[in-house]
PDB file of N, CA and C in Angstrom:
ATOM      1  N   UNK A   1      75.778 171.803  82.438  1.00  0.00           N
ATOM      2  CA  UNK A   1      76.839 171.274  81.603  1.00  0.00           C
ATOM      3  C   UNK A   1      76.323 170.713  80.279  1.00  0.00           C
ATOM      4  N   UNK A   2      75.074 171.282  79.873  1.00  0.00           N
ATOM      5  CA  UNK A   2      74.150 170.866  78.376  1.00  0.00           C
ATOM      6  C   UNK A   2      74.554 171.770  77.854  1.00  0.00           C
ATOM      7  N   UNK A   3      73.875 172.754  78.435  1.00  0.00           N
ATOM      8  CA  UNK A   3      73.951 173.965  77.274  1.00  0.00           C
ATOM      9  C   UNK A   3      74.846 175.255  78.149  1.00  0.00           C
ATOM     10  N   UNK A   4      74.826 175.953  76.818  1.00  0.00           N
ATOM     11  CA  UNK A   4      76.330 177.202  77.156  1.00  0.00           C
ATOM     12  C   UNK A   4      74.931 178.200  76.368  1.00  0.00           C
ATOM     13  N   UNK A   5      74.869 179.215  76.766  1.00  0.00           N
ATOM     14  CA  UNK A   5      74.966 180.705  76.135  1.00  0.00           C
ATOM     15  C   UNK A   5      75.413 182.125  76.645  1.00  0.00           C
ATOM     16  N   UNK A   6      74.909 183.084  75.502  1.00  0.00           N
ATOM     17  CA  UNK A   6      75.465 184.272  75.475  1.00  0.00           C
ATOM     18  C   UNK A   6      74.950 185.028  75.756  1.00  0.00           C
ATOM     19  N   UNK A   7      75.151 186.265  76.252  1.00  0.00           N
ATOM     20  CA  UNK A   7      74.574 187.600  76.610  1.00  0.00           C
ATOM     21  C   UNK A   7      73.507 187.777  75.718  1.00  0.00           C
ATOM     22  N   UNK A   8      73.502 187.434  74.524  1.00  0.00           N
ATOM     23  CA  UNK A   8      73.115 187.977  73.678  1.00  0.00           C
ATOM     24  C   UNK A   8      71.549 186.732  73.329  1.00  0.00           C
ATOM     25  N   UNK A   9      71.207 185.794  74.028  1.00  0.00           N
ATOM     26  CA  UNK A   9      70.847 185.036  74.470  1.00  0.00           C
ATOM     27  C   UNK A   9      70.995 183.872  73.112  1.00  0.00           C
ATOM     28  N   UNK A  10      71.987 183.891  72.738  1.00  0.00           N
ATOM     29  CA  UNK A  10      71.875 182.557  72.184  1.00  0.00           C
ATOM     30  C   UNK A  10      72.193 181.611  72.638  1.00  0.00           C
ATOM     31  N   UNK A  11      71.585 180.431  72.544  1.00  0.00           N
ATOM     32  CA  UNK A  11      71.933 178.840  73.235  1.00  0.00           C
ATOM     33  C   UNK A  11      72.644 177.814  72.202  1.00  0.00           C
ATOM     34  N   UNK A  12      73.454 177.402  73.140  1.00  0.00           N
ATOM     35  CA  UNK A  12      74.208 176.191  72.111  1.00  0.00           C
ATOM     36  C   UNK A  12      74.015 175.031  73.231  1.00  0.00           C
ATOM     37  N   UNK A  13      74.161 173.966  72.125  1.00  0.00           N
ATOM     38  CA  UNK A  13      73.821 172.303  72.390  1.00  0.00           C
ATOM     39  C   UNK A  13      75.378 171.803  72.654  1.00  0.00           C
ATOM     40  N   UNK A  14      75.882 171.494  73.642  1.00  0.00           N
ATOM     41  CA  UNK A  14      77.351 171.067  73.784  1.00  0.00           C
ATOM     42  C   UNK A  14      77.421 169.152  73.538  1.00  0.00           C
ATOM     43  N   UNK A  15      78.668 169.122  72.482  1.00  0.00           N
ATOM     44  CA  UNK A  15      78.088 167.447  72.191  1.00  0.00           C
ATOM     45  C   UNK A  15      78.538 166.834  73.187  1.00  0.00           C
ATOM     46  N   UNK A  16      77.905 165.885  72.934  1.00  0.00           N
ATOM     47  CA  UNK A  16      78.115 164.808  74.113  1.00  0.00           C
ATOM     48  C   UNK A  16      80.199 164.060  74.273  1.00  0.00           C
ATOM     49  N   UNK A  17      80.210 164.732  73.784  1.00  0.00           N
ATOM     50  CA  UNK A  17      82.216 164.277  73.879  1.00  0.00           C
ATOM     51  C   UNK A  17      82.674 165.218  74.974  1.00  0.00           C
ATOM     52  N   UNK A  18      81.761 166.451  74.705  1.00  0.00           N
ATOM     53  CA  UNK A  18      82.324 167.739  75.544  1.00  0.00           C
ATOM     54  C   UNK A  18      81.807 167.371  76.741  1.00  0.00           C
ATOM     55  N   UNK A  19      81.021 167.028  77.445  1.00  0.00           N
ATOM     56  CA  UNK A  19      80.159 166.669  78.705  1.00  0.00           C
ATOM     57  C   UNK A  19      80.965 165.607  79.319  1.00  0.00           C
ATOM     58  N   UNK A  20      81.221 165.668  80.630  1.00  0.00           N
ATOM     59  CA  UNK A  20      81.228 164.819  81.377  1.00  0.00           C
ATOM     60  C   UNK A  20      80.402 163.411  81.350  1.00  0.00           C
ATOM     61  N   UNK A  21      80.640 162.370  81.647  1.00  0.00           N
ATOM     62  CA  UNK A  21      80.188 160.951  81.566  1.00  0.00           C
ATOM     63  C   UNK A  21      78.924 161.204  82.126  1.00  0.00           C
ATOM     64  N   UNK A  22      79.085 161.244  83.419  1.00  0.00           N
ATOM     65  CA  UNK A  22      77.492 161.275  84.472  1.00  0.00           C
ATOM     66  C   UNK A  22      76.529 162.170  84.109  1.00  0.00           C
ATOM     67  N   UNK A  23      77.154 163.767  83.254  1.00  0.00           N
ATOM     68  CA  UNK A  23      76.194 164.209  82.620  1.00  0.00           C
ATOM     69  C   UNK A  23      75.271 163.288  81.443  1.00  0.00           C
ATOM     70  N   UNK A  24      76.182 163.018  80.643  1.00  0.00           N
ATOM     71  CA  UNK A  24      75.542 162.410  79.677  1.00  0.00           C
ATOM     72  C   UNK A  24      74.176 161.115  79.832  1.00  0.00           C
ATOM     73  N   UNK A  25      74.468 160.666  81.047  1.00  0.00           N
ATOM     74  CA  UNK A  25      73.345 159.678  81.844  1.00  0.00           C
ATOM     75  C   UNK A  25      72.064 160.578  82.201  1.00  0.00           C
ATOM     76  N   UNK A  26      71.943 161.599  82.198  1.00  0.00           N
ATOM     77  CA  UNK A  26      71.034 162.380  82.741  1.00  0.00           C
ATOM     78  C   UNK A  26      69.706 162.589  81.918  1.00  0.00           C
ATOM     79  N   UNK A  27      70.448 162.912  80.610  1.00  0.00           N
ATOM     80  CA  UNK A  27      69.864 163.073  79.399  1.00  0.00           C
ATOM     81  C   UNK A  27      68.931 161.667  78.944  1.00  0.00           C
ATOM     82  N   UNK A  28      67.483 162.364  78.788  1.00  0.00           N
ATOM     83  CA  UNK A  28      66.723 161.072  78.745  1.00  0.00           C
ATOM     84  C   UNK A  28      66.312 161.161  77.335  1.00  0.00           C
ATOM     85  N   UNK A  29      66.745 162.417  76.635  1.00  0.00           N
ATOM     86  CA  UNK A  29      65.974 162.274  74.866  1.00  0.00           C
ATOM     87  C   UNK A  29      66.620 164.117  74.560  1.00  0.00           C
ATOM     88  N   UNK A  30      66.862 164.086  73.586  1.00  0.00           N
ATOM     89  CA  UNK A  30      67.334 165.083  72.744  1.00  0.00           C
ATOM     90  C   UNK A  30      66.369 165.404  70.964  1.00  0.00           C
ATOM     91  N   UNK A  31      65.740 166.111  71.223  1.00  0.00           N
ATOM     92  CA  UNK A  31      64.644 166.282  69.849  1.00  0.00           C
ATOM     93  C   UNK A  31      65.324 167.359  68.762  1.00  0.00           C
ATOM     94  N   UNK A  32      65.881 167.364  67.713  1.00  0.00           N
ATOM     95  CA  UNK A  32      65.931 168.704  66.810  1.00  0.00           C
ATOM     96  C   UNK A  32      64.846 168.605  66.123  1.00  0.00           C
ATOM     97  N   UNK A  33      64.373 169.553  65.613  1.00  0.00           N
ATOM     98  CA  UNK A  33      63.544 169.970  64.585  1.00  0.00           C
ATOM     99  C   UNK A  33      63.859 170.743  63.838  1.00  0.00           C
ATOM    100  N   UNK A  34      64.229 170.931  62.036  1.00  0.00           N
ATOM    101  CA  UNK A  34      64.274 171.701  61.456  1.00  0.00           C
ATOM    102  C   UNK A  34      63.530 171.943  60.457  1.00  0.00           C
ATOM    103  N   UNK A  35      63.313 173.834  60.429  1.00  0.00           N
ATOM    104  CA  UNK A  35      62.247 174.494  59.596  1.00  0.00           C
ATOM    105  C   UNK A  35      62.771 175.056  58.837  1.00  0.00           C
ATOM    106  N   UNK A  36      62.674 175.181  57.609  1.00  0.00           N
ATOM    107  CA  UNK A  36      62.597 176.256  56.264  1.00  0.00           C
ATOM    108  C   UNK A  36      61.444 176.927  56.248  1.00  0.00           C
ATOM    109  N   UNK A  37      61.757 178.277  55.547  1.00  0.00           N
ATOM    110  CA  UNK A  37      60.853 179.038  55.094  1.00  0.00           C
ATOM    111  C   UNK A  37      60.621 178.173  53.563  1.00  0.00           C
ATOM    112  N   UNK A  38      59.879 178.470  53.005  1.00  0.00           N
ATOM    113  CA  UNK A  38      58.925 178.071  51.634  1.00  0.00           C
ATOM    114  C   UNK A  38      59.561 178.653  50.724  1.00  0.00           C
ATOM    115  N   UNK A  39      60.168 180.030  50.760  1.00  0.00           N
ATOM    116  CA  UNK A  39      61.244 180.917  49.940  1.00  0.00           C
ATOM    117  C   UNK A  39      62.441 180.506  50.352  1.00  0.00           C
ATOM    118  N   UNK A  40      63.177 180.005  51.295  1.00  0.00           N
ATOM    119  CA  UNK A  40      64.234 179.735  51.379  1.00  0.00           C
ATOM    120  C   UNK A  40      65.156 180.823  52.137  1.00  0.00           C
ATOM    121  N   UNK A  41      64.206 181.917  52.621  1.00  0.00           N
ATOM    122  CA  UNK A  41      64.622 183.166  53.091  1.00  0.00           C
ATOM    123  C   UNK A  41      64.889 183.159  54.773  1.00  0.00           C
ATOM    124  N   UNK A  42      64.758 181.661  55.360  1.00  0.00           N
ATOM    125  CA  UNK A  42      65.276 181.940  56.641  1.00  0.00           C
ATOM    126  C   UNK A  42      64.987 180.010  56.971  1.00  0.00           C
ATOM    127  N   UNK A  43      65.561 180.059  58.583  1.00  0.00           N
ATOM    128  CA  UNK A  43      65.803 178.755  58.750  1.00  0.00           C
ATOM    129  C   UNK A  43      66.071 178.469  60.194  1.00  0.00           C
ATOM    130  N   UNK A  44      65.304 177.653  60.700  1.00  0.00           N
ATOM    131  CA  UNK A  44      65.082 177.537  61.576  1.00  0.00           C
ATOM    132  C   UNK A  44      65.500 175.823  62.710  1.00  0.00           C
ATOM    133  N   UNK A  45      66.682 176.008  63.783  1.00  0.00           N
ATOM    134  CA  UNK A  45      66.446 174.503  64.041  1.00  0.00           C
ATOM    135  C   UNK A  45      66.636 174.903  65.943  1.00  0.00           C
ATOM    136  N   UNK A  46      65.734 174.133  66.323  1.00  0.00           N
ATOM    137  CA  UNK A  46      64.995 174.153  67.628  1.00  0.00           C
ATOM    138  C   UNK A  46      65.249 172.498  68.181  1.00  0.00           C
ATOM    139  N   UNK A  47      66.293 172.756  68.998  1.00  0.00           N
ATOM    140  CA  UNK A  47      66.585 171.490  69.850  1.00  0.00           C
ATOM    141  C   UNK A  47      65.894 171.732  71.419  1.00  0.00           C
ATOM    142  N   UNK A  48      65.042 170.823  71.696  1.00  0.00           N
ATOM    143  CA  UNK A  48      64.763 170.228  73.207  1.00  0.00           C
ATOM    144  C   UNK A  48      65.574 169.141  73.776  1.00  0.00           C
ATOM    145  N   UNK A  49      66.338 169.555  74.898  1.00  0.00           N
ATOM    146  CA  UNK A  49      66.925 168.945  75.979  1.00  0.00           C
ATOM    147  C   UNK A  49      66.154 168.227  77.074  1.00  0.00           C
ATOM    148  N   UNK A  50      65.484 166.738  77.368  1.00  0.00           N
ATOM    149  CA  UNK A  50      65.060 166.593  78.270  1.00  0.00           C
ATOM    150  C   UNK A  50      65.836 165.647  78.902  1.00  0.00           C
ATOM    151  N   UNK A  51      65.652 165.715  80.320  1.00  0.00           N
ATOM    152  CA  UNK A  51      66.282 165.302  81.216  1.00  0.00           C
ATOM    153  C   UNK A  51      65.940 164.156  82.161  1.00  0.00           C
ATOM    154  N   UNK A  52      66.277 163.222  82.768  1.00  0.00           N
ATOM    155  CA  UNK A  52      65.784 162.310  83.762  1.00  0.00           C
ATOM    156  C   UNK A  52      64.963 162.832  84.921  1.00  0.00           C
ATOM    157  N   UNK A  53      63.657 162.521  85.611  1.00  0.00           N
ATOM    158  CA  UNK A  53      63.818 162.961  86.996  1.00  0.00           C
ATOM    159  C   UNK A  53      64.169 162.360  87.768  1.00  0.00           C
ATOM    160  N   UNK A  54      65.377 163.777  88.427  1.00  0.00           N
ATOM    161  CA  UNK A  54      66.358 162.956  89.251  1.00  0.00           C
ATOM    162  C   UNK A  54      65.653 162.653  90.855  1.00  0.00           C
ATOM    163  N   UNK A  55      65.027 163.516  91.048  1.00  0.00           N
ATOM    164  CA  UNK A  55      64.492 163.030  92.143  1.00  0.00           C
ATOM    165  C   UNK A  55      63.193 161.914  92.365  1.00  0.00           C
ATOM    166  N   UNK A  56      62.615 161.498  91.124  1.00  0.00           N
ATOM    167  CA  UNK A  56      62.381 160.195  91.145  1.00  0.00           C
ATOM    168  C   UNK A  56      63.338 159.312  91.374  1.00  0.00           C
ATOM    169  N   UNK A  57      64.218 159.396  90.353  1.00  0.00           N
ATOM    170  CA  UNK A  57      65.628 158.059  90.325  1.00  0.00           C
ATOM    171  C   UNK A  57      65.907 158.217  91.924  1.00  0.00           C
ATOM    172  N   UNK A  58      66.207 158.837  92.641  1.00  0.00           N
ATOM    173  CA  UNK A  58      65.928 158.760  94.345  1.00  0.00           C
ATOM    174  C   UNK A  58      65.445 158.200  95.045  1.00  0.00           C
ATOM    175  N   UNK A  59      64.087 158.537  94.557  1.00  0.00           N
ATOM    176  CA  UNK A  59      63.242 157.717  95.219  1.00  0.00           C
ATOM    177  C   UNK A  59      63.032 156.101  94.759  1.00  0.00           C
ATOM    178  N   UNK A  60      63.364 156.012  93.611  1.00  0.00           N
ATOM    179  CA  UNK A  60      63.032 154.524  93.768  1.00  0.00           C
ATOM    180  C   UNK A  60      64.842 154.015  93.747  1.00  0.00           C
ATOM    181  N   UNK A  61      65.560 154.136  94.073  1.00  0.00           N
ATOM    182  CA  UNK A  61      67.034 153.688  94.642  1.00  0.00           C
ATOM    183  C   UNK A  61      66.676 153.464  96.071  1.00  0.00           C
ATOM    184  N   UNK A  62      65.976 154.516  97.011  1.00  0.00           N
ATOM    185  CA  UNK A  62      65.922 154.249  98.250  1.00  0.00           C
ATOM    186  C   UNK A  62      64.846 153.338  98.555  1.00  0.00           C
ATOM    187  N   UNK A  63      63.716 152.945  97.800  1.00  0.00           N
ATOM    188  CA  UNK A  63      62.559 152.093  97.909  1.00  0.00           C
ATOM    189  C   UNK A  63      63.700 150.809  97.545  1.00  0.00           C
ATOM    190  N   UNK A  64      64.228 150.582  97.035  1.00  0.00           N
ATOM    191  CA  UNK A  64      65.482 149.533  96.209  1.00  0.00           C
ATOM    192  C   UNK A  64      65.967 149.427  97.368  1.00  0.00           C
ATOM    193  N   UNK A  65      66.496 150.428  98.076  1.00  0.00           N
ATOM    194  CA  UNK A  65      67.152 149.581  99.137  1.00  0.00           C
ATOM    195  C   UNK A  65      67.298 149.607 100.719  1.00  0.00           C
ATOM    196  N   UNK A  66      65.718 149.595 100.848  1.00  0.00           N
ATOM    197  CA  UNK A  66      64.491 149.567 102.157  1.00  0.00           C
ATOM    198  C   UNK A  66      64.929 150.716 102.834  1.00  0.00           C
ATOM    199  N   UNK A  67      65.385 152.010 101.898  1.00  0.00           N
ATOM    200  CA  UNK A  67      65.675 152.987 103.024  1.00  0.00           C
ATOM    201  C   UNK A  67      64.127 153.414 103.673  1.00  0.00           C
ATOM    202  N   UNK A  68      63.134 153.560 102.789  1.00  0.00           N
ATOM    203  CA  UNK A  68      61.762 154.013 103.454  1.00  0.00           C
ATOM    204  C   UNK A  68      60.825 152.748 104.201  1.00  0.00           C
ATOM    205  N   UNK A  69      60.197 153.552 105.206  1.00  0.00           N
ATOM    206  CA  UNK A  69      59.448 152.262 105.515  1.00  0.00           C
ATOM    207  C   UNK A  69      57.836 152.811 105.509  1.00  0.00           C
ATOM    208  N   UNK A  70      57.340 151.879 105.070  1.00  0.00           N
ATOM    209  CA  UNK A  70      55.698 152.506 104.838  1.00  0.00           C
ATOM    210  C   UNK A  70      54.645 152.067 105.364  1.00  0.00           C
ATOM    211  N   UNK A  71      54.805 150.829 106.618  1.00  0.00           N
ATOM    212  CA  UNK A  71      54.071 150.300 107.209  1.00  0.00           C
ATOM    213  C   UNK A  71      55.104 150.226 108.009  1.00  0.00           C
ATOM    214  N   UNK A  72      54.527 150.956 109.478  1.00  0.00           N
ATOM    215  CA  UNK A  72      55.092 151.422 110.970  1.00  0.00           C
ATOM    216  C   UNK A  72      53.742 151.234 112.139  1.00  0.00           C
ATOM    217  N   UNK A  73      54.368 150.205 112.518  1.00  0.00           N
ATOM    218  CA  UNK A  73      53.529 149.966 113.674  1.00  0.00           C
ATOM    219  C   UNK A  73      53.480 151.277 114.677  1.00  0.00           C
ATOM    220  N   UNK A  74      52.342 151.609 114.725  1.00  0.00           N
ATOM    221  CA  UNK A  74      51.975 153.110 115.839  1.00  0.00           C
ATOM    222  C   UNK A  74      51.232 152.543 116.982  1.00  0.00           C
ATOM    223  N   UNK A  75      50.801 151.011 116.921  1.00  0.00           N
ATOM    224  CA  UNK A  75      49.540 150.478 118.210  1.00  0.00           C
ATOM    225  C   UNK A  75      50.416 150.699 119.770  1.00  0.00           C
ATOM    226  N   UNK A  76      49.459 151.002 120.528  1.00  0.00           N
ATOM    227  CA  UNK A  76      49.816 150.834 121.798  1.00  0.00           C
ATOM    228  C   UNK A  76      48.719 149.273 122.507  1.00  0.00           C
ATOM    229  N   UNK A  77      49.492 148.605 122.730  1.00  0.00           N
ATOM    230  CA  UNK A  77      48.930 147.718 123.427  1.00  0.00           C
ATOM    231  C   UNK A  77      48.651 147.965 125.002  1.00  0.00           C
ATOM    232  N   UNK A  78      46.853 147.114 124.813  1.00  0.00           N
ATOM    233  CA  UNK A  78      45.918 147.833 125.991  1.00  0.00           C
ATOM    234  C   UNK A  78      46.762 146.862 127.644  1.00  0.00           C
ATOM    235  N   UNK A  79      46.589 147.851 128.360  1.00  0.00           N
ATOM    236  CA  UNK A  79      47.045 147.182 129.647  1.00  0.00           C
ATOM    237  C   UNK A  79      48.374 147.714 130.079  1.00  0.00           C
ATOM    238  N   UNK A  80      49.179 148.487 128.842  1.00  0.00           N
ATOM    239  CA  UNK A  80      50.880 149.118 128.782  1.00  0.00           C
ATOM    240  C   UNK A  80      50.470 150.604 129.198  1.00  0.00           C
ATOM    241  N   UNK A  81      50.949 151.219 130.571  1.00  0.00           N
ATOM    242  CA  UNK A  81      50.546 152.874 130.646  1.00  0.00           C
ATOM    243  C   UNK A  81      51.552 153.166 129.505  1.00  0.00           C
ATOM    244  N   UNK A  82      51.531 154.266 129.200  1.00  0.00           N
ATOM    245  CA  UNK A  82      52.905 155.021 128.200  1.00  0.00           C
ATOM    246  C   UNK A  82      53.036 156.445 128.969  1.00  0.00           C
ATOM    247  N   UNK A  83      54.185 156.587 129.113  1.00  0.00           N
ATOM    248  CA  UNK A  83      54.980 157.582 129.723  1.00  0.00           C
ATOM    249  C   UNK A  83      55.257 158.735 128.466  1.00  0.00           C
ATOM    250  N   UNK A  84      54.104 159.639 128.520  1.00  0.00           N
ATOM    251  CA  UNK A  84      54.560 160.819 127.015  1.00  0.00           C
ATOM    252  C   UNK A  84      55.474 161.782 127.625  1.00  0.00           C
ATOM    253  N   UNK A  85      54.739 161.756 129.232  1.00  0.00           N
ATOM    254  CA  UNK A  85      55.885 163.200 129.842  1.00  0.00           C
ATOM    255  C   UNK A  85      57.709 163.398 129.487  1.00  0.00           C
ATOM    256  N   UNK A  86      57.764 161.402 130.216  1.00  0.00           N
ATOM    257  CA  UNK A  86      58.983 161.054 130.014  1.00  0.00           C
ATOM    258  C   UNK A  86      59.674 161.134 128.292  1.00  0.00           C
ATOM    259  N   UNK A  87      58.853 160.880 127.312  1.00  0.00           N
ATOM    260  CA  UNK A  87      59.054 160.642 126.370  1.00  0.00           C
ATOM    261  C   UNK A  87      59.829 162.265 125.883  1.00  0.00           C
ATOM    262  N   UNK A  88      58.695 162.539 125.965  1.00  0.00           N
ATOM    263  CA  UNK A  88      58.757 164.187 125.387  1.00  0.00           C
ATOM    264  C   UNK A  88      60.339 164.702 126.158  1.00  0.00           C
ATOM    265  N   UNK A  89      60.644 164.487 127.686  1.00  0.00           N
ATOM    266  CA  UNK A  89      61.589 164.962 128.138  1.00  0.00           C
ATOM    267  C   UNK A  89      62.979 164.493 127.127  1.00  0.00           C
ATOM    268  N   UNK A  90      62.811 163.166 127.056  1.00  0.00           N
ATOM    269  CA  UNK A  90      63.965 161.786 126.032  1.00  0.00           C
ATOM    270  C   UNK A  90      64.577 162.440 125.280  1.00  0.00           C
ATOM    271  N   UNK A  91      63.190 163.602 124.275  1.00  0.00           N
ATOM    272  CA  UNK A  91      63.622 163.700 123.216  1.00  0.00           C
ATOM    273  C   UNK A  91      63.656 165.255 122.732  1.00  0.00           C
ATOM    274  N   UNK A  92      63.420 166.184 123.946  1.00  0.00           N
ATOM    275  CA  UNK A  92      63.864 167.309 123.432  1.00  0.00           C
ATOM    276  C   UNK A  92      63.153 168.381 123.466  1.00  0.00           C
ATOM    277  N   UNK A  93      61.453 168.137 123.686  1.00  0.00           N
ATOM    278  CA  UNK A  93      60.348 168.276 123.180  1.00  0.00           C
ATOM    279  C   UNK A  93      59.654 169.429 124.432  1.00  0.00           C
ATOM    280  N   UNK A  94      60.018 169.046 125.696  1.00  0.00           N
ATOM    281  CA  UNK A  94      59.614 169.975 126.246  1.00  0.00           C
ATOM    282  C   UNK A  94      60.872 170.639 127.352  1.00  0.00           C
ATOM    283  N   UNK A  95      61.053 171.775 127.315  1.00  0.00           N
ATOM    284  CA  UNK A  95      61.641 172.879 127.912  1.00  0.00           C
ATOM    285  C   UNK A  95      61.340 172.739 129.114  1.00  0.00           C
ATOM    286  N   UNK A  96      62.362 173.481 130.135  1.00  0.00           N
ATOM    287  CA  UNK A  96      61.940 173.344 131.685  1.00  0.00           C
ATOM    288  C   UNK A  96      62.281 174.870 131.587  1.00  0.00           C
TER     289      UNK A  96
END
């Protein structure tokens, strides 16, 4: 919903009135650059579209709001048998 083109491969820059709201949040920097020739015989303007990464912004929303956990107790305390047979049956793991 940035850009539109044509068969013919030209690209157009859609303004930001035309875009949806939440698009427009996405957009982290917009660069034009424009070139002349020295004669005046051609002309050149080259826009870059860059964008947020969205799957960073993810990840730190879910670090924001303790969806991950990164310290998980794995100890088995000595003296406790552990039942893997049973476990494994619990959860799916082994077939009869």
């Amino acid at each position: 919903d940035v850009l539109s083109w044509t068969t013919d491969g030209l690209v157009f820059t859609k303004s930001s009135e035309e875009m949806d709201p939440d698009t427009v949040l996405l957009i982290k920097r917009v660069k034009v650059t424009k070139r002349t020739s020295t004669r005046g015989d051609w002309a050149e303007t080259r826009t870059v579209v860059e964008l947020h990464d969205a799957l960073k912004a993810i990840e730190l929303m879910g670090q924001a709001l303790g969806m991950f956990k990164t310290n998980i107790d794995a100890t088995v305390h000595p003296g406790i048998p552990v039942n893997y047979e049973g476990w494994r049956k619990r959860l799916g793991l082994d077939r009869e």
